[in-house]
Protein backbone atom coordinates (compact mmCIF):
# COMPACT_ATOMS: atom_id res chain seq x y z
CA UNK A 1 -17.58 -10.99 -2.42
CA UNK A 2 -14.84 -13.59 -3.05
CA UNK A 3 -15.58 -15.51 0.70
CA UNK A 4 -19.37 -15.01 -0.21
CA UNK A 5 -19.77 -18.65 -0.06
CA UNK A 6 -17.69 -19.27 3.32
CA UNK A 7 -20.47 -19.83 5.62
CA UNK A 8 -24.05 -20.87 5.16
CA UNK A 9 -26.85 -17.93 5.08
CA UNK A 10 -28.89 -17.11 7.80
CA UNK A 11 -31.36 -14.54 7.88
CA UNK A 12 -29.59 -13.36 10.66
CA UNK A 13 -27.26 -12.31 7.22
CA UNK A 14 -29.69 -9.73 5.99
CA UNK A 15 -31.77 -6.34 7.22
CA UNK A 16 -34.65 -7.73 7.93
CA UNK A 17 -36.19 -5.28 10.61
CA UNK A 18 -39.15 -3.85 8.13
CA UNK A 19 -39.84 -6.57 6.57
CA UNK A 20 -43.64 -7.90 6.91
CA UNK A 21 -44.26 -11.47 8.32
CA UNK A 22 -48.31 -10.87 9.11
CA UNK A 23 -51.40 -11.47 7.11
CA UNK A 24 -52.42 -8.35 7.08
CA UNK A 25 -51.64 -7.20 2.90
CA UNK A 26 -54.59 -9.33 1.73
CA UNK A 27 -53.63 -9.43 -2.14
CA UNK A 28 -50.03 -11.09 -1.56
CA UNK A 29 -49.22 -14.84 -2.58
CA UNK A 30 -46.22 -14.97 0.01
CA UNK A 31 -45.27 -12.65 2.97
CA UNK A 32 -42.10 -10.70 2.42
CA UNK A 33 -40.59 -12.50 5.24
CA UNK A 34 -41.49 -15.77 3.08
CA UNK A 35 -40.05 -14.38 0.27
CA UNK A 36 -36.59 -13.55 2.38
CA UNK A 37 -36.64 -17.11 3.23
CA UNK A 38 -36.92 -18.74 -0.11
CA UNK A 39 -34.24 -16.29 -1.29
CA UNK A 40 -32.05 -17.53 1.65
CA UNK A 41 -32.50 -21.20 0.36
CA UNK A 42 -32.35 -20.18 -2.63
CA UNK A 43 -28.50 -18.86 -1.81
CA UNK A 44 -27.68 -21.69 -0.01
CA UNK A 45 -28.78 -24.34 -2.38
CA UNK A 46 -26.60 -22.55 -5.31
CA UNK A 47 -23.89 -22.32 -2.56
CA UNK A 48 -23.53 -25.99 -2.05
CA UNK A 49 -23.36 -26.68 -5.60
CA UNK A 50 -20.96 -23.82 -5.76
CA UNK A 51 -18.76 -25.75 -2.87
CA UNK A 52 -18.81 -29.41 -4.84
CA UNK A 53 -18.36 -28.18 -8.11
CA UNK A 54 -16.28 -25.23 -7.89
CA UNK A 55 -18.65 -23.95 -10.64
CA UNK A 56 -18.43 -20.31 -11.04
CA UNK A 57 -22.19 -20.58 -12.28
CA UNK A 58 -23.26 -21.09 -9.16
CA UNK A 59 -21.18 -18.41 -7.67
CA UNK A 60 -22.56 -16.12 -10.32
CA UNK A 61 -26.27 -17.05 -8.91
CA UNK A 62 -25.13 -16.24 -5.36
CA UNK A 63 -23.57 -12.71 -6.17
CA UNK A 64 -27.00 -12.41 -8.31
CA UNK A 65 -29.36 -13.23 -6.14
CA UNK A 66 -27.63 -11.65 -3.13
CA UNK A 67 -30.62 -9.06 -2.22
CA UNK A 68 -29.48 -5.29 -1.12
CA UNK A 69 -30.19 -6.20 2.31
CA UNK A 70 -27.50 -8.27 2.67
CA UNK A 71 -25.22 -7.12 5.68
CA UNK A 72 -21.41 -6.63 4.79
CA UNK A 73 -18.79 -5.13 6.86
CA UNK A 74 -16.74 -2.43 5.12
CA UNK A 75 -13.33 -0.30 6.70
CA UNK A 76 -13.20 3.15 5.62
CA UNK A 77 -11.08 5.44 6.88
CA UNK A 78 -12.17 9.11 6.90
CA UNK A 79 -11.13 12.66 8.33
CA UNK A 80 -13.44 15.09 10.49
CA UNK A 81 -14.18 17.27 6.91
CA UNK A 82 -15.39 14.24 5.33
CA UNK A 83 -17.24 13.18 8.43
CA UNK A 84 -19.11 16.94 8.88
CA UNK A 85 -19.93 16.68 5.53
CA UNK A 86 -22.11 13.31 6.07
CA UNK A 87 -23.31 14.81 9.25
CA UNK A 88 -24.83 17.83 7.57
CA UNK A 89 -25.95 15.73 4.60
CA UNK A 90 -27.48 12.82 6.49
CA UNK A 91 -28.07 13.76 10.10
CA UNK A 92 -31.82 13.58 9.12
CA UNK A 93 -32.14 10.91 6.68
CA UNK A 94 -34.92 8.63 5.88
CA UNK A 95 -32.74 5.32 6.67
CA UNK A 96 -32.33 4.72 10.27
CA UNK A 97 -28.66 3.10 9.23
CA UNK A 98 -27.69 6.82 8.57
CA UNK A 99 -29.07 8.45 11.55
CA UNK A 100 -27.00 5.59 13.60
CA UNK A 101 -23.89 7.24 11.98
CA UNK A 102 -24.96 10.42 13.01
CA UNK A 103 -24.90 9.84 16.25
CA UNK A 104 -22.09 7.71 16.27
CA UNK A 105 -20.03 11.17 14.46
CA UNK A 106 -21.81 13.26 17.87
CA UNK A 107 -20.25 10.75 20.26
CA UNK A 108 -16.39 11.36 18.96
CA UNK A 109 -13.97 13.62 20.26
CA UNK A 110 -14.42 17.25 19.92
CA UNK A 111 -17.41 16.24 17.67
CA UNK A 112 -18.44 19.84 17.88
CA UNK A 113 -15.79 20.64 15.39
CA UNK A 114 -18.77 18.45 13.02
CA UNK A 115 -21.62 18.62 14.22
CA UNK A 116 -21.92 22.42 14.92
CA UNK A 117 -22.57 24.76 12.05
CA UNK A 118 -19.22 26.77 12.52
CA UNK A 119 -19.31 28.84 9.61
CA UNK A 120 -22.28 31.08 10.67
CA UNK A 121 -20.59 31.43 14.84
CA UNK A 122 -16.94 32.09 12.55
CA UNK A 123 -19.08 34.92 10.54
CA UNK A 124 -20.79 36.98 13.59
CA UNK A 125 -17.69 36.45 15.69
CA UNK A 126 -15.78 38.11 12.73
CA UNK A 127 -17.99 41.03 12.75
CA UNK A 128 -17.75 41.47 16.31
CA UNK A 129 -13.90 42.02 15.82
CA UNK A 130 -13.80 44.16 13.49
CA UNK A 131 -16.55 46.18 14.66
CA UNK A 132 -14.31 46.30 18.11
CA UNK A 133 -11.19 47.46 15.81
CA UNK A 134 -12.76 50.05 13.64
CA UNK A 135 -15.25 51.63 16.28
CA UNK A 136 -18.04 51.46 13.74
CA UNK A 137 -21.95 51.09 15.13
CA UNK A 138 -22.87 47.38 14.61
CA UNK A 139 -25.01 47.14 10.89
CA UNK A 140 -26.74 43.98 12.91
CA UNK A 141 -28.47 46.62 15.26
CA UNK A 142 -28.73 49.16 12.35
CA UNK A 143 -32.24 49.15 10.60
CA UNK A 144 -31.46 48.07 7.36
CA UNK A 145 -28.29 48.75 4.90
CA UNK A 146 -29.79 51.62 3.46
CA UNK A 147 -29.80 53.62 6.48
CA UNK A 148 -25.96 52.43 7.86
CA UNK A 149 -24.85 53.43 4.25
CA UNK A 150 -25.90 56.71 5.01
CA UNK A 151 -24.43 56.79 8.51
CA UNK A 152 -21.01 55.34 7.12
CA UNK A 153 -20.69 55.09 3.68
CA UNK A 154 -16.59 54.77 4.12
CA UNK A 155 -16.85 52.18 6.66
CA UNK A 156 -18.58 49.48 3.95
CA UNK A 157 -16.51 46.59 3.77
CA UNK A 158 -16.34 43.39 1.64
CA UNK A 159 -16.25 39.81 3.08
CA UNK A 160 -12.90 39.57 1.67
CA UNK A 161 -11.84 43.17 3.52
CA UNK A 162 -13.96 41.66 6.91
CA UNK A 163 -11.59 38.39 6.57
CA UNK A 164 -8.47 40.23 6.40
CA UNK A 165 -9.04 43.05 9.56
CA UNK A 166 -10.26 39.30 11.77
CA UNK A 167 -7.12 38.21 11.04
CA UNK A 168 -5.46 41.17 12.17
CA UNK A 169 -7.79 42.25 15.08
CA UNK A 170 -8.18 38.80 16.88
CA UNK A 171 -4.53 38.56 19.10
CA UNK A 172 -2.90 35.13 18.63
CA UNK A 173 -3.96 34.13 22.09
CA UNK A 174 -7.38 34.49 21.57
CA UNK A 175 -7.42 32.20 18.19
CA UNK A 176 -9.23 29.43 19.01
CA UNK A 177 -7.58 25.71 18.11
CA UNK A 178 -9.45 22.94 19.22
CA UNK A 179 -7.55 21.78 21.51
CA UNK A 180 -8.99 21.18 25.59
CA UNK A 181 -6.81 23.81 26.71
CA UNK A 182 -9.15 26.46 24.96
């Protein structure tokens, strides 16, 4: 905000792609696209007087005024965890600014590491594993826990138990890293 006043306001500046410019809202006084514009003078008018007088008044009516839609650019730096997190959060938001970041997160490198819901592929390929290692009938193909209770009861395991025999049952070859190689 300190080079706000730096160049003159355009609406060119501003979101404007939803805005309506037609006659068809038969109640209004000015068009929202009219309003835009008299906003934009409005800014450029306090800007001028901002630029003579060095007046931080008239800054303070710039920063003010300034409506949401004003376009900014912003550098943030962020890491693929805080990236899938956006993705799952915002992949099908209402703002079309979001969904561009979306699929600007689907076009990176190994974007699959975001975009795909890992956990649940992590979980089933986990079962498969130990299911390999401990030669038990798979509960997935089992009707319901009831029954494979009865068929095992001593094979029963806890997530935390199912966690510990994948990390022992998948060979160290077989781990999968990310890399291209894979």
């Amino acid at each position: 905000m300190h080079k706000i006043a730096e160049q003159e306001f355009t609406l060119e500046d501003f979101s404007t792609e939803h805005l309506i410019s037609d006659e068809s809202i038969p109640t209004r006084i000015y068009s929202a696209k009219d309003m835009m514009e008299t906003t934009i003078k409005n800014l450029n008018m306090f800007r001028e007087l901002y630029l003579k007088t060095r007046d931080k008044t008239y800054w303070w009516q710039m920063i003010q005024l300034l409506p949401s839609s004003y376009n900014q650019t912003r550098n943030v730096m962020l890491n693929y965890e805080v990236l899938a997190n956006i993705y799952r959060q915002r992949k099908n938001h209402k703002l079309d600014e979001w969904r561009e970041v979306c699929k600007w997160i689907e076009s990176l490198p190994y974007s699959e590491l975001i975009t795909v819901d890992s956990r649940e592929a992590i979980k089933e390929e986990v079962w498969k594993e130990i299911i390999k290692v401990r030669e038990i009938p798979d509960p997935w193909e089992v009707h319901g826990t009831a029954e494979y209770a009865k068929m095992c009861p001593d094979q029963l395991i806890t997530i935390a138990e199912m966690e510990a025999d994948a990390r022992r049952a998948i060979p160290a070859d077989k781990i999968k890293t990310g890399s291209k190689e894979d």
